[in-house]
Protein backbone atom coordinates (compact mmCIF):
# COMPACT_ATOMS: atom_id res chain seq x y z
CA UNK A 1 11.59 59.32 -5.57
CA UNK A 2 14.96 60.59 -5.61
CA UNK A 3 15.96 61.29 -1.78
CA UNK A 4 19.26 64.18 -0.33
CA UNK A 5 20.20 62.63 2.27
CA UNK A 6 22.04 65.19 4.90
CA UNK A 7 25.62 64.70 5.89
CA UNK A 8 26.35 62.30 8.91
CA UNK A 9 26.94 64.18 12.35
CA UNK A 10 28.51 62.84 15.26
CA UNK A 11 26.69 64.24 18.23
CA UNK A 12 26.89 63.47 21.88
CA UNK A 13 25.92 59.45 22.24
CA UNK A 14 25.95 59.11 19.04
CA UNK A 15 28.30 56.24 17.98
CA UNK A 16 29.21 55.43 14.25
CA UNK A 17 31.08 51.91 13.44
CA UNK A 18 32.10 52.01 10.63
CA UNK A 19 33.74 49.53 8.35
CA UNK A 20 36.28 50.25 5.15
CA UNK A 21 35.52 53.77 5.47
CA UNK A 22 31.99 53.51 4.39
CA UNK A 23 29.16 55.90 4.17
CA UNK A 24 25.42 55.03 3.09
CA UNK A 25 25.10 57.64 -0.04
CA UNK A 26 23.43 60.76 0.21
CA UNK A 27 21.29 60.33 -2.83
CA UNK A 28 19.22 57.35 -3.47
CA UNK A 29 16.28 56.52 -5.34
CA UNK A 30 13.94 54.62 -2.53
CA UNK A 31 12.34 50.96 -3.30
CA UNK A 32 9.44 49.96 -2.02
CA UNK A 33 10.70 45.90 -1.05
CA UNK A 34 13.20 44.59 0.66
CA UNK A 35 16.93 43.24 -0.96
CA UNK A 36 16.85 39.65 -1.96
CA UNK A 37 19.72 38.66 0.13
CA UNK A 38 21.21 35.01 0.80
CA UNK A 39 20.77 33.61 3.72
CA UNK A 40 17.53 34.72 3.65
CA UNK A 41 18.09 36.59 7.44
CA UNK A 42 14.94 39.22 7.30
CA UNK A 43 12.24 39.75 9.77
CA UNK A 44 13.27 37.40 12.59
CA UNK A 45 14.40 37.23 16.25
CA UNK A 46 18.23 36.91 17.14
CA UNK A 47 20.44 36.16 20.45
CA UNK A 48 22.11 39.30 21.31
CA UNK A 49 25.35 37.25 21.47
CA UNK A 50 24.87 35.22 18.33
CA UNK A 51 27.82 35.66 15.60
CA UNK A 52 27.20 37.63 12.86
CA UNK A 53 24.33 37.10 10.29
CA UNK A 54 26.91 37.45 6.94
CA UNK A 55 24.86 37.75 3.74
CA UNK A 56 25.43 38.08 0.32
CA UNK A 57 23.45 40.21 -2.09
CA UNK A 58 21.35 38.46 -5.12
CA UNK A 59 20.75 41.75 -7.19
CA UNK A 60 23.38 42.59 -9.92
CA UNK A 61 24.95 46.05 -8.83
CA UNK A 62 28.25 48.38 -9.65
CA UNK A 63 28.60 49.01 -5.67
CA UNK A 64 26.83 47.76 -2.02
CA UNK A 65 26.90 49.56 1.17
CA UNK A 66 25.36 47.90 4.13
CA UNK A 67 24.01 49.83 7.17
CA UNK A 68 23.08 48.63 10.58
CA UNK A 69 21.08 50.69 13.03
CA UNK A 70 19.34 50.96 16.05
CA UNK A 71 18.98 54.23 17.72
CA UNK A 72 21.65 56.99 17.31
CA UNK A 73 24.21 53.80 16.66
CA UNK A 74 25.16 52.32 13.37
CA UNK A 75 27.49 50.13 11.61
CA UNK A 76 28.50 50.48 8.19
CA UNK A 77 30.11 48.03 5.60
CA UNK A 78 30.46 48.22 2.18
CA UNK A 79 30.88 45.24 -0.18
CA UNK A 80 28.84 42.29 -1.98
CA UNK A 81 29.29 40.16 0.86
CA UNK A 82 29.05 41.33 4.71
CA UNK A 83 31.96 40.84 6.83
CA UNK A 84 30.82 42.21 10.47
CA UNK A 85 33.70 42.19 12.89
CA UNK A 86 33.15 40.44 15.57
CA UNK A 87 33.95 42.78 18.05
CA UNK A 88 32.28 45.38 16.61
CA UNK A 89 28.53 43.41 15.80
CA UNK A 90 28.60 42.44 19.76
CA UNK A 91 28.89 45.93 21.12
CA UNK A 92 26.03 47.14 18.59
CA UNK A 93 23.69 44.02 19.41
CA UNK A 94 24.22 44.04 23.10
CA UNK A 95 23.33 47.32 23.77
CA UNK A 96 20.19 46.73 21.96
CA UNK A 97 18.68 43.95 23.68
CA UNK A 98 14.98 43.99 23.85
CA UNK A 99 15.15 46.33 20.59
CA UNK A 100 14.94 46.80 16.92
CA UNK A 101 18.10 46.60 14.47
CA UNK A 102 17.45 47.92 11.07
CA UNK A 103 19.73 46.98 8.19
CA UNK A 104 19.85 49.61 5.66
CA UNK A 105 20.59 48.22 2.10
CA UNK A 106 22.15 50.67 -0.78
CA UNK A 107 22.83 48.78 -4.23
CA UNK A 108 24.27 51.13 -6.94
CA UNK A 109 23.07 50.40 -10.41
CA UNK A 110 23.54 52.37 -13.92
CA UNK A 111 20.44 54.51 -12.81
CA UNK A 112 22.32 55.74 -9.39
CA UNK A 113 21.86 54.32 -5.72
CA UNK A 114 18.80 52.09 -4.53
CA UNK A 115 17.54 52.10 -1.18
CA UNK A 116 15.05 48.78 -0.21
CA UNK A 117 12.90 48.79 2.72
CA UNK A 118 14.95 47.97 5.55
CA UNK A 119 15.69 44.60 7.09
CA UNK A 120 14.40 44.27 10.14
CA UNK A 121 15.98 42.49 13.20
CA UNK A 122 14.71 41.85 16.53
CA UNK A 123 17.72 41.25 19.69
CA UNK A 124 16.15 39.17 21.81
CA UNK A 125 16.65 40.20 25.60
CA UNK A 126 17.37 36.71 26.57
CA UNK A 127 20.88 34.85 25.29
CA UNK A 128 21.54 31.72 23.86
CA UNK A 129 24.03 29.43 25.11
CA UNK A 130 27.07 29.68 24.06
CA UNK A 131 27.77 26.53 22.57
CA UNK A 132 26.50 23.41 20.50
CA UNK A 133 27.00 20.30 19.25
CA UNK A 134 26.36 18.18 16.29
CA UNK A 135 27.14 14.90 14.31
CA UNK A 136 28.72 15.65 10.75
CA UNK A 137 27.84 12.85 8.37
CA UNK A 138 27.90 12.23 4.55
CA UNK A 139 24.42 10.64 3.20
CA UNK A 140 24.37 7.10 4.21
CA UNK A 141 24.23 5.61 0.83
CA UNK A 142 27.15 7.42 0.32
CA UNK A 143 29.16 6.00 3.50
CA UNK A 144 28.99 6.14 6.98
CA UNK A 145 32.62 6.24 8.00
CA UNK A 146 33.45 9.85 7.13
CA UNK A 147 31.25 10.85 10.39
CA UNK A 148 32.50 13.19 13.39
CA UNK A 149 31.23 15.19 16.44
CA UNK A 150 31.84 18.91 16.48
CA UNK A 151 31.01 21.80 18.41
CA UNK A 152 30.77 25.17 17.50
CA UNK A 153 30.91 28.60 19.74
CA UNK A 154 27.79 30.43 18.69
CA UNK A 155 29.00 33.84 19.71
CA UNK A 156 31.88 33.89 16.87
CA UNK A 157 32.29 31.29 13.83
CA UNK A 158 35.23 28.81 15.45
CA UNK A 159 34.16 25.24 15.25
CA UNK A 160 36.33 22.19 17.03
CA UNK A 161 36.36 18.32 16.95
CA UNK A 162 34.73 16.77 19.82
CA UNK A 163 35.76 13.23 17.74
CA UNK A 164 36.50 11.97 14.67
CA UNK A 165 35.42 8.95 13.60
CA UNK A 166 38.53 8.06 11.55
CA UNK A 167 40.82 8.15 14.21
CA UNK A 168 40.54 4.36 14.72
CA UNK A 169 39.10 3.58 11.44
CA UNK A 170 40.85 1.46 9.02
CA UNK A 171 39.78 -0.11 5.62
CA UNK A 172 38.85 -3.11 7.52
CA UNK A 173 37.72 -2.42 10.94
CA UNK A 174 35.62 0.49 10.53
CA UNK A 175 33.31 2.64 13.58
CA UNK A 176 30.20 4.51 13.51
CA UNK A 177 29.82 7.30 16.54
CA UNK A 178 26.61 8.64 17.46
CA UNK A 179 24.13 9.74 19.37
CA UNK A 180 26.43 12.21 22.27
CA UNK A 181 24.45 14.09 24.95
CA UNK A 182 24.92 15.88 28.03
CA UNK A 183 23.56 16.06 31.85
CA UNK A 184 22.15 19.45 32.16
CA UNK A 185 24.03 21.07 29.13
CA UNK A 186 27.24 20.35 31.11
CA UNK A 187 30.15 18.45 29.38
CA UNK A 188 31.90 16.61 32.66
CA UNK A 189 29.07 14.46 32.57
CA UNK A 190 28.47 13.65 28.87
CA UNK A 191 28.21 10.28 26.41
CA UNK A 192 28.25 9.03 23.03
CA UNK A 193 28.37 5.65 21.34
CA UNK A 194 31.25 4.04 19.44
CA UNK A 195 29.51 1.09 17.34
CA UNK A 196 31.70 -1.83 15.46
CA UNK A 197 35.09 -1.17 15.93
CA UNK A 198 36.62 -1.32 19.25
CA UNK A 199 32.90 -0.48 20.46
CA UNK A 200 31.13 1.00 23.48
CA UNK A 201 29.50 3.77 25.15
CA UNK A 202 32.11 6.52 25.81
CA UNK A 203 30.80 7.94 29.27
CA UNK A 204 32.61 11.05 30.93
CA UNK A 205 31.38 11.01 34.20
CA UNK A 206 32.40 13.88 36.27
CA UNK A 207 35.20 14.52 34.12
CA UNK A 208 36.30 10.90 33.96
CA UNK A 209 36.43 9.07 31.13
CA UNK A 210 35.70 5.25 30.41
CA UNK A 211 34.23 2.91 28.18
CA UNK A 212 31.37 0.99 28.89
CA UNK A 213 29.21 -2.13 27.09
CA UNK A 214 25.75 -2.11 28.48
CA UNK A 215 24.61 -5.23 26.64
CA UNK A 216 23.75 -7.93 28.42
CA UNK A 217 22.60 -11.20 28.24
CA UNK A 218 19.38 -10.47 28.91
CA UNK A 219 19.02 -7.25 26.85
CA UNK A 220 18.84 -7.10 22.80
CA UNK A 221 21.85 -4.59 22.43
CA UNK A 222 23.50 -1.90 23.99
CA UNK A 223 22.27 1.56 25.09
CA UNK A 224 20.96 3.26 21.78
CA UNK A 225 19.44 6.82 22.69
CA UNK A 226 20.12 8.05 26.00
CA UNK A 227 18.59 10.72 28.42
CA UNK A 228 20.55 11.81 31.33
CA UNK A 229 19.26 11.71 34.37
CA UNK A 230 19.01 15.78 35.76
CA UNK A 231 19.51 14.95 39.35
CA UNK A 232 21.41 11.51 39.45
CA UNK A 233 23.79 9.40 38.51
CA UNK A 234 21.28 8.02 35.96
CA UNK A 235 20.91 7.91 32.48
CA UNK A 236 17.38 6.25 30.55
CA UNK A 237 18.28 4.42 26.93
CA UNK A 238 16.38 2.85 24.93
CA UNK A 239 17.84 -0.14 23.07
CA UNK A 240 16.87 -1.00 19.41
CA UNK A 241 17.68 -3.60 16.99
CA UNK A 242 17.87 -1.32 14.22
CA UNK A 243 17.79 -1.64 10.45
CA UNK A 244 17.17 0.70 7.61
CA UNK A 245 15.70 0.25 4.28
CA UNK A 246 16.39 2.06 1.03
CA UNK A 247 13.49 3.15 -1.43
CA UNK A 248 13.70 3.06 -5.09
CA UNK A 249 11.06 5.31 -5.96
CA UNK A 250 9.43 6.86 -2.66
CA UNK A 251 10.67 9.94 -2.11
CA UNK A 252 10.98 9.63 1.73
CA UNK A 253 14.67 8.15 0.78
CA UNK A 254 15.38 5.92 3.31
CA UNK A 255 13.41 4.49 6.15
CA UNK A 256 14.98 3.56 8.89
CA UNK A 257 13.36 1.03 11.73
CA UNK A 258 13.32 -1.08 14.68
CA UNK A 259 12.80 -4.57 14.80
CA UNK A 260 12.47 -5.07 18.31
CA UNK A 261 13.06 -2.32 21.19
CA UNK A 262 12.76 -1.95 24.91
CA UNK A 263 13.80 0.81 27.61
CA UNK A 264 16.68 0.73 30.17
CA UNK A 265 17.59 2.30 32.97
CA UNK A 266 21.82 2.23 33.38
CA UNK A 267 23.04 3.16 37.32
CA UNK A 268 26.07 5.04 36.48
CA UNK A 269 27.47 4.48 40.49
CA UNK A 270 26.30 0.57 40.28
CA UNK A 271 27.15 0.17 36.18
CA UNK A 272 23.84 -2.04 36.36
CA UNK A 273 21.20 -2.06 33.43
CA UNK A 274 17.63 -2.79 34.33
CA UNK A 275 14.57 -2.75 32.50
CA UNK A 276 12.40 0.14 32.51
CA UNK A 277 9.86 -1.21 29.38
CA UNK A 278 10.16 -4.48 28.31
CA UNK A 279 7.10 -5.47 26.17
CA UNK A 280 7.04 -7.57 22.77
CA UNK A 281 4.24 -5.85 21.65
CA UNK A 282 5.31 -2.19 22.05
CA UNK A 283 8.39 -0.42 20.33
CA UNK A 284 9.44 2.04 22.84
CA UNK A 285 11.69 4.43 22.14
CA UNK A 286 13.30 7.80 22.65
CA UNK A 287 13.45 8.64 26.79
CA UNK A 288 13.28 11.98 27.68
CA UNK A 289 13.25 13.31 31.44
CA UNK A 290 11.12 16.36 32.94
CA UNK A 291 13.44 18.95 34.07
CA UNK A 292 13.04 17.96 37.64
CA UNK A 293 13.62 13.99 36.79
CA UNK A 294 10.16 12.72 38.01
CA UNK A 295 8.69 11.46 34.99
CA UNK A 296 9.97 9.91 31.78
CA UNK A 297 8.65 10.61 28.54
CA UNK A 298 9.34 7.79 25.54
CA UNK A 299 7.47 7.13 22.31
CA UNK A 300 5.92 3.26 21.99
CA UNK A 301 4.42 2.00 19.13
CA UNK A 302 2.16 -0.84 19.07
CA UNK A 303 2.48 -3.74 17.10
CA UNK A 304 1.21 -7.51 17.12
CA UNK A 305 3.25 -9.46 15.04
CA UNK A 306 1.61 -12.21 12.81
CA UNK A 307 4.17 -14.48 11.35
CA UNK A 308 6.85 -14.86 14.02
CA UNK A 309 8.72 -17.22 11.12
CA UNK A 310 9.18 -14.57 9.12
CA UNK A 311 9.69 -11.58 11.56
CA UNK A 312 11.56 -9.42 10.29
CA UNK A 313 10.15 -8.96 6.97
CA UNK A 314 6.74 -8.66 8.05
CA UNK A 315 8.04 -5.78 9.93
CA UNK A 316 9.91 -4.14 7.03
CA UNK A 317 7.45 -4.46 4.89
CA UNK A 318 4.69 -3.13 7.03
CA UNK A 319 6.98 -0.02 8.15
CA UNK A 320 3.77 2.62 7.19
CA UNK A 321 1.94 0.72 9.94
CA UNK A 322 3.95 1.73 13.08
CA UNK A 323 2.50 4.59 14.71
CA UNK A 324 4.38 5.82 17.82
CA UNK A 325 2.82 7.66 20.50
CA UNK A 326 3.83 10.00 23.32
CA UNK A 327 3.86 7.90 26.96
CA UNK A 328 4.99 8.62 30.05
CA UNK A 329 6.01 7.11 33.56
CA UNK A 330 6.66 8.66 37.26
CA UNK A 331 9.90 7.95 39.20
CA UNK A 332 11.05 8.48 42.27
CA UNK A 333 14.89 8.91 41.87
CA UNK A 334 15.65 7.58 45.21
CA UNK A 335 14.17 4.00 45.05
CA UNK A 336 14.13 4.15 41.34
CA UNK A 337 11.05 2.82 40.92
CA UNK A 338 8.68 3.76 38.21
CA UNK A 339 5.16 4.58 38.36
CA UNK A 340 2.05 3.02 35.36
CA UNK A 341 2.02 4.28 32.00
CA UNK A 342 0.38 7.33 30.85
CA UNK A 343 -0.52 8.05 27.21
CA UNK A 344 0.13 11.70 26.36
CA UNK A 345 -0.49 11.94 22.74
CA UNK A 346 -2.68 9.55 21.18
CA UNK A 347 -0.82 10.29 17.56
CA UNK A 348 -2.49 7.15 15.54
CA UNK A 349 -5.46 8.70 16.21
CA UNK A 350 -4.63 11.84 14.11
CA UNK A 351 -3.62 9.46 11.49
CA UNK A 352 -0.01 10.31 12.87
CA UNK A 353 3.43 9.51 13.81
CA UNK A 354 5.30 11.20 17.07
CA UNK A 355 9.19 11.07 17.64
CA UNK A 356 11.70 13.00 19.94
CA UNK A 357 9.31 14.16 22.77
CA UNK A 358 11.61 17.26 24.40
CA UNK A 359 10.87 19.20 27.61
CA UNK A 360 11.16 22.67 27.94
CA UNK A 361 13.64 23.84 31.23
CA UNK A 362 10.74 25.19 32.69
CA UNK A 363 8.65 21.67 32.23
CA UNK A 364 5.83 23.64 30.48
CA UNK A 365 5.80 22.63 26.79
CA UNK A 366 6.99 19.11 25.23
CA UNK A 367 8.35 20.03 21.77
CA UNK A 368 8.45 16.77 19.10
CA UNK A 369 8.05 15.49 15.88
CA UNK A 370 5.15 14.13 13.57
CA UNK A 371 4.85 12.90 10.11
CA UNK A 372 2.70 9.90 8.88
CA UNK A 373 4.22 6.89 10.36
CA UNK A 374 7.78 5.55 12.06
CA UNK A 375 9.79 7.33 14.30
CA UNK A 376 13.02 8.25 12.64
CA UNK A 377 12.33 11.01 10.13
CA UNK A 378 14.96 12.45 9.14
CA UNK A 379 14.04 11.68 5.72
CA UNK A 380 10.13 11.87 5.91
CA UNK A 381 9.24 15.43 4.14
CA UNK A 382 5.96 15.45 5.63
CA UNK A 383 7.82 15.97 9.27
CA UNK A 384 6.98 18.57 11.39
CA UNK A 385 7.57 19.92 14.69
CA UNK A 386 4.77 20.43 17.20
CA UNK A 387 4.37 21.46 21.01
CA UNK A 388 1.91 20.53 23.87
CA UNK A 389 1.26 22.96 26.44
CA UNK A 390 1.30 20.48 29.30
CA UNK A 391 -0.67 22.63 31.75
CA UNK A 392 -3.68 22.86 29.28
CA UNK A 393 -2.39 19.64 27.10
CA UNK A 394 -3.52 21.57 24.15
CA UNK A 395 -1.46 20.75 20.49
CA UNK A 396 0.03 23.02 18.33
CA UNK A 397 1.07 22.57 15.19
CA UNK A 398 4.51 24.88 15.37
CA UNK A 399 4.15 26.55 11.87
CA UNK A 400 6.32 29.16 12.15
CA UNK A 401 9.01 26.52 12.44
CA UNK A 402 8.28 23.97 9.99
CA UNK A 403 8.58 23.90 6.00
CA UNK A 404 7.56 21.84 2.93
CA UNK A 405 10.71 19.37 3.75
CA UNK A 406 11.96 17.70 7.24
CA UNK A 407 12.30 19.56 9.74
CA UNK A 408 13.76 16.88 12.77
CA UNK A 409 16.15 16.76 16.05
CA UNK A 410 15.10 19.38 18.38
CA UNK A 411 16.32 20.95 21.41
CA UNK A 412 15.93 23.57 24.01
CA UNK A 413 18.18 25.93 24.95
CA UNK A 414 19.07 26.21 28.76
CA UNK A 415 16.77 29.17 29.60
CA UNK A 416 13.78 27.70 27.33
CA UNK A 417 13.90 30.63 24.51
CA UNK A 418 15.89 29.33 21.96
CA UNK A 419 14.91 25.97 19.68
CA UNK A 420 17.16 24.68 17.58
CA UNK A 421 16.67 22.01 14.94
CA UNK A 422 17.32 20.58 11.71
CA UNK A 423 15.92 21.14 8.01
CA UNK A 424 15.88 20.05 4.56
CA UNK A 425 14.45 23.02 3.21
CA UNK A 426 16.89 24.26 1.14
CA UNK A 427 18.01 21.66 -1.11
CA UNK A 428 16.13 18.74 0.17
CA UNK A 429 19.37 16.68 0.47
CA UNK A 430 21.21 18.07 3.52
CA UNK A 431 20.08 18.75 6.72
CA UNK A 432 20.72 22.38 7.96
CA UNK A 433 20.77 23.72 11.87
CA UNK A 434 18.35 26.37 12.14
CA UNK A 435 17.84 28.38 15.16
CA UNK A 436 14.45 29.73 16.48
CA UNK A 437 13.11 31.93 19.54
CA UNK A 438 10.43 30.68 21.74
CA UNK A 439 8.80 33.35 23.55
CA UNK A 440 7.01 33.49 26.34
CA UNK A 441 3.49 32.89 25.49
CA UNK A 442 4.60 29.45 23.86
CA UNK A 443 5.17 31.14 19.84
CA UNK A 444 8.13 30.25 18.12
CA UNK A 445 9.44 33.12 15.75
CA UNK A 446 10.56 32.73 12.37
CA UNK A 447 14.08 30.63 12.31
CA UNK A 448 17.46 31.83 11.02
CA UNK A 449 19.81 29.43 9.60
CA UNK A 450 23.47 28.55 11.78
CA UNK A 451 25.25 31.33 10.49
CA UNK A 452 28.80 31.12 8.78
CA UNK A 453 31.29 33.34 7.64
CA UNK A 454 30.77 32.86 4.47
CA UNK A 455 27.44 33.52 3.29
CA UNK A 456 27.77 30.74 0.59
CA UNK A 457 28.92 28.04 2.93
CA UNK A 458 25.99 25.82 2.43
CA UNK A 459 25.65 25.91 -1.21
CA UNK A 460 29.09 23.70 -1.32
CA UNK A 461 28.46 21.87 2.00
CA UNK A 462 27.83 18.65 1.29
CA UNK A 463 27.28 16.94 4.31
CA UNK A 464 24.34 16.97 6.62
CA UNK A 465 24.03 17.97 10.57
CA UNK A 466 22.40 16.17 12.79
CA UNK A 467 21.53 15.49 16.54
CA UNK A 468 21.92 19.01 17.11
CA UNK A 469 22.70 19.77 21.08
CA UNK A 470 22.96 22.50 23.28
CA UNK A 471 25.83 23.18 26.03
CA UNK A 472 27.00 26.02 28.75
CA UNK A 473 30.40 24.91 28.13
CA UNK A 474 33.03 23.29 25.37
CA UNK A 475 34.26 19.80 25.57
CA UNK A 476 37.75 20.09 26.69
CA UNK A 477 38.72 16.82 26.31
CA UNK A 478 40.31 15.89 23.16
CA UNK A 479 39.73 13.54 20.47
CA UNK A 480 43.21 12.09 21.02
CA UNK A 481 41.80 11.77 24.92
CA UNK A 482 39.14 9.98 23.79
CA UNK A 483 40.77 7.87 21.34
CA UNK A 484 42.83 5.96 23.97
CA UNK A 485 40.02 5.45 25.98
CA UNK A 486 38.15 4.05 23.18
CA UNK A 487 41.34 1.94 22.32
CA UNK A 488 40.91 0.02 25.67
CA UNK A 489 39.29 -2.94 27.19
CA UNK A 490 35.54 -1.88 27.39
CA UNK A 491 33.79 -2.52 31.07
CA UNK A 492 31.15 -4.76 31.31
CA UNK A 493 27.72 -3.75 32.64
CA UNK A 494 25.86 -6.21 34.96
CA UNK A 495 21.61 -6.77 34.52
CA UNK A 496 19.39 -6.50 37.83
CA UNK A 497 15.92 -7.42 38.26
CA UNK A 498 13.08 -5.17 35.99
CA UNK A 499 12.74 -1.69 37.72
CA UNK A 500 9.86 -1.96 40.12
CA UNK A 501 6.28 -0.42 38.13
C-alpha cells in the first residue's frame, strides 16, 4: 500500500536530531516484517546509557534512511551502516527511560521506498555500570601468549589495556594472565594472576600494588579463582592442579580439568593461606560470596579414585564422570570460621553438571552454569545458564538467555538488572559478550550483543572474550605500573592451621 507521508513540523517540544541532513521519505510502500539487520538488535531491553546499537542492513537497496523515535523526538541517519553520535543517541535514550524507542527503517529499491515494521527498543529505567572487563585470548591450540586484559567504557566505544601479556614475554620465558576480579566492582582493591614467567598474584589492595605467591608447602598450587571478600580484607580461591585435554573428534573441543583441588581462604592484612575445603575425595571449586559475606558458595564434585598408580589418567579418561554440584558454607567474618556444608543443587541428580554459582546484589537469585558433566565449559555446547530463586529454591532454566552453543562466564551488574555473559552462538568458534536485563520478577530479556562501532566487527574478530566483569570505575593503573611490579621479587605467603568448621 503506497503511503503520503505529510511534511515534518517542528512544533513546541518537539525535537528533531537529525543526522547528514536526512529525512524518512514521504512516500513508501509499507512491509509487513521487520529489516534483516546485522547485529541482530530487535525486540530487546537496553541501558539508557549504553553506546550505540550500530547496525548494518542485509537487504540489497539504492538508498537507507534510519529513523529513531520515541514520542515527539526523533533521530535520523541515512546510510547502509548506522553511525549514531554519541552525544546525540544519549540525549534521545535518556529522556526515554522506562519507554519505547522505535527504529523506523526506509530501504529504497527499483520499485520506490520500503517501510518494515519498526524495530522495537525498550530503555530500561535502571543503568548499567559504566564499565567492564575482559580477558582477550586467541584459541588455545592456537597459542596462549597473545592474551591481555582490557576494559571497555560501555557508555561510548573506547576500550583500554588493563595488561598485556607480552610486556614481559619473550620467546623463551613466556606468561599466561588470568582470572582478574574486583571487591565490590571497585578497582583499588582488585587481582589477577601472572602464571610462568616472573609469576604471582598481582593484588592492588587499596590502591597498592604488590605481588604475591600463595603456594605453600602445604597447598597444591597457588590461588586459582578468587572471590573477594565484600566486607574484609579477604579473598576465597580455590586452587587446582589443572590440565586440559584436546579431542579429535568430539565436538566439545577441548576439555579442560582438575586433577586435584581444594579451597583457601588468603588474609590479605596477615598474607596467611588457610584451608577452607580440603578433601581428597571432593573437587571443589569456584568460591563465590553472598553479598553480605556470610556464606560461601563453591561447586565440589565427588570422586573416589581407584588406581592411585595411575592417577591421573584414570581421571582424564573418566572426565564425563565428574559431576559438580552447588555447596555452600556460613562464616562469620570476624573469627573467620566457617560453618558445615550445605548442598544447594544436587546437579548429578538431573543427570547434570553446575559451574560459576553467582549471587545477585540483592542475594535473591544464584545465576550459574550447567551442561552434562565438568566444570569448565567454555567449550561444552550443551551449556546453559540457569538461576535459583533462593527464597523459594525453585530452578529455572534461563531460556531467554541461552542458545544452541555455550553460553558461559556470568556476572551481575551492581544494581542486579543487567547479566552479562559469554556465547558461541554466532560462529561457534569465538566467544562473544552479550548483555541481558534481569527484571524484577527474576526474567531475563532477550540479550544484545557488546556493541561496536562497526557493525561488522565480529565477523573479522578472531579472538574470543572471556571472564567477562563488571566495574563502577576504570583501572587507572597502567600496564607499565603493573609491569614493574610484576618484574619484582614476589612475597611469600605463610600457611596457618585449617579454618575452624
Amino acid at each position: 500500500m503506497l503511503h503520503k507521508h505529510p511534511l515534518y513540523t517542528v512544533l513546541l517540544g518537539t525535537v528533531l536530531l537529525a543526522g547528514c541532513s536526512a529525512q524518512p521519505p514521504k512516500e513508501y510502500t509499507e512491509m509487513e516484517h521487520t529489516a534483516a539487520i546485522h547485529p541482530e538488535y530487535s525486540s530487546t531491553v537496553i541501558p539508557y546509557n549504553i553506546a550505540p546499537l550500530n547496525f548494518d542492513y542485509q537487504t540489497e537497496g539504492k538508498a537507507y534512511i534510519t529513523e529513531l523515535k520515541a514520542g515527539n523526538q526523533s533521530l535520523v541517519m541515512k546510510g547502509k551502516s548506522t553511525d549514531w553520535k554519541i552525544k546525540d543517541w544519549h540525549k534521545l535514550l535518556e529522556a526515554n527511560k522506562g519507554n519505547t524507542i522505535e527504529v523506523h527503517t526506509y530501504i529504497q529499491t527499483n520499485g520506490g521506498w520500503q517501510k518494515y515494521r519498526p524495530i522495537k527498543w525498550t530503555v530500561a529505567e535502571e543503568p548499567i555500570d559504566p564499565y567492564i572487563s575482559y580477558r582477550i585470548i586467541a584459541p588455545s591450540y592456537v597459542t596462549y601468549e597473545e592474551l591481555s586484559i582490557r576494559q571497555r567504557n560501555l557508555s561510548n566505544f573506547d576500550e583500554q589495556i588493563i595488561y598485556n601479556n607480552m610486556l614481559l614475554s619473550d620467546d623463551i620465558n613466556g606468561q599466561c594472565i588470568n582470572c582478574h576480579h574486583y571487591r565490590n566492582y571497585k578497582t583499588d582493591n582488585m587481582q589477577f594472576h601472572v602464571r610462568q614467567h616472573k609469576g604471582g598474584t598481582v593484588l592492588v589492595n587499596n590502591g597498592q600494588v604488590k605481588k604475591i605467591n600463595l603456594k605453600t608447602d602445604s597447598t597444591i598450587s597457588a590461588g586459582v579463582y578468587p572471590a573477594w571478600h565484600p566486607t574484609h580484607n579477604l579473598i576465597a580461591y580455590s586452587i587446582n592442579d589443572t590440565g586440559q585435554s584436546f579431542h579429535t573428534r568430539d565436538h566439545n573441543k577441548i576439555e579442560v580439568q582438575d586433577l586435584k583441588s581444594d579451597l583457601i581462604l588468603y588474609d590479605i592484612d596477615r598474607n596467611e593461606v588457610s584451608f577452607i575445603e580440603h578433601d581428597t575425595l571432593e573437587w571443589e571449586v569456584f568460591p563465590a560470596w553472598a553479598p553480605d559475606g556470610k556464606t560461601l558458595y563453591y561447586n565440589s564434585a565427588h570422586y573416589e579414585i581407584q588406581d592411585y598408580a595411575h592417577k591421573e589418567r584414570e581421571i582424564i579418561d573418566n572426565y564425563k564422570q565428574f559431576k559438580y554440584n552447588i555447596y555452600r558454607k556460613s562464616f562469620d567474618p570476624e573469627t573467620l570460621t566457617f560453618g558445615p556444608t550445605e548442598l544447594v543443587l544436587d546437579a548429578d541428580t538431573l543427570g547434570k553438571s553446575a559451574t560459576l554459582p553467582r549471587i545477585s546484589p540483592d542475594g535473591r537469585y544464584l545465576l550459574f552454569g550447567m551442561a552434562e558433566y565438568g566444570c569448565f565449559h567454555i567449550w561444552h555446547k550443551d551449556a546453559d545458564l540457569y538461576t535459583i530463586d533462593l527464597t523459594t529454591m525453585q530452578l529455572r532454566n534461563m531460556r531467554e538467555l541461552n542458545s544452541n552453543d555455550v553460553e558461559s562466564y556470568h556476572s551481575w551488574s551492581s544494581n542486579g538488572r543487567w547479566i552479562l555473559y559469554t556465547s558461541r552462538r554466532d560462529d561457534g568458534g569465538y566467544t562473544r559478550l552479550y548483555i541481558a536485563y534481569f527484571d524484577k520478577d527474576g526474567k531475563a530479556h532477550k540479550p544484545f550483543i557488546l556493541p561496536q562501532k562497526d557493525p561488522y566487527f565480529y565477523d573479522n574478530y578472531y579472538k574470543s572474550y572471556n571472564v567477562p566483569e563488571y566495574m563502577i570505575e576504570p583501572v587507572t593503573i597502567t600496564p607499565q605500573e603493573f609491569a614493574r611490579h610484576i618484574d619484582t621479587e614476589v612475597i611469600p605467603a605463610t600457611f596457618k592451621s585449617q579454618a575452624i568448621k
